[in-house]
Protein backbone atom coordinates (compact mmCIF):
# COMPACT_ATOMS: atom_id res chain seq x y z
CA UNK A 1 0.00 0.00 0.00
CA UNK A 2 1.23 3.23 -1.08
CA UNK A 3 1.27 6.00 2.00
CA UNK A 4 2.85 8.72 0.07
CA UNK A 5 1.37 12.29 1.05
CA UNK A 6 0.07 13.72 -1.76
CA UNK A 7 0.19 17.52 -1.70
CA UNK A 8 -2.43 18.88 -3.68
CA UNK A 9 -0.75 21.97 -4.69
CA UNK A 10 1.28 20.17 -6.99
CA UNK A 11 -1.71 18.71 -8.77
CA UNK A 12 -3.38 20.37 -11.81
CA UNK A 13 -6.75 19.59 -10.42
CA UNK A 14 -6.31 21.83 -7.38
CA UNK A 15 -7.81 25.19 -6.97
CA UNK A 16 -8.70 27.44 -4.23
CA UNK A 17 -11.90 29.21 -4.04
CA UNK A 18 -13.83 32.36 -3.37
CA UNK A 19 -15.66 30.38 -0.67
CA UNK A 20 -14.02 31.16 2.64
CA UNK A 21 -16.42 27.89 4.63
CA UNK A 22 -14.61 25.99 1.67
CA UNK A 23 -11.34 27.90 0.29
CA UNK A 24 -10.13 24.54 -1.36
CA UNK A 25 -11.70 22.61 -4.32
CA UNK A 26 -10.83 19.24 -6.54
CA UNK A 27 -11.71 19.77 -10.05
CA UNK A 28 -11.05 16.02 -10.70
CA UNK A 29 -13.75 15.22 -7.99
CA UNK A 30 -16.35 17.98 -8.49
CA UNK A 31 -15.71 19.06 -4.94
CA UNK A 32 -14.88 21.38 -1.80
CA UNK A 33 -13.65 21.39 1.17
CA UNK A 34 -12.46 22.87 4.02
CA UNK A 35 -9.18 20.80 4.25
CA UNK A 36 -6.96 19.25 1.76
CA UNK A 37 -8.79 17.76 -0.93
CA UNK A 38 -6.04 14.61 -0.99
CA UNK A 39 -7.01 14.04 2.91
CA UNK A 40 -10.80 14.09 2.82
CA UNK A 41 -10.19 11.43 -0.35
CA UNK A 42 -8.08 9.52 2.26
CA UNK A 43 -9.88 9.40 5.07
CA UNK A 44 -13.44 8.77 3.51
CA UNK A 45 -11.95 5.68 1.49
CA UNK A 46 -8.74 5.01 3.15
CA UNK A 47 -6.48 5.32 0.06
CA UNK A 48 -4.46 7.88 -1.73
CA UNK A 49 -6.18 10.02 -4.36
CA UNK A 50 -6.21 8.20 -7.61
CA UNK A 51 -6.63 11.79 -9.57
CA UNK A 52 -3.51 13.41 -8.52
CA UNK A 53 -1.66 14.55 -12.01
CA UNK A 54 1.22 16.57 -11.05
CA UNK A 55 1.53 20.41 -12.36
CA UNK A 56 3.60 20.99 -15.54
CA UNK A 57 6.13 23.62 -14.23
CA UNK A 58 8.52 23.49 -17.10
CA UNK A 59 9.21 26.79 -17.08
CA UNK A 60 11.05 28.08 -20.78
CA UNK A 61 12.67 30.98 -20.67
């Protein structure tokens, strides 16, 4: 089983909202939350989130 912290900052999914009850959201999942997106997904099923897709921050100058 793969424990790895996912930070959803890194993930192209992530976004943070206007909603101050709810400042963080999951495009992948359609939600918000209050918390971390990655540790809702983990503790409501008890695994990792299967969305993350890591940021493309290849930056050319």
């Amino acid at each position: 089983m793969d424990t790895k912290k996912i930070n959803c900052r890194k993930c192209k999914y992530f976004y943070i909202t206007w909603d101050a009850k709810s400042p963080y959201g999951c495009r992948a999942m359609g939600f918000k939350t209050k918390l971390m997106p990655s540790l809702v997904v983990f503790q409501s099923t008890g695994k990792n989130c299967l969305y993350f897709n890591e940021k493309n921050t290849n930056k050319s100058s």
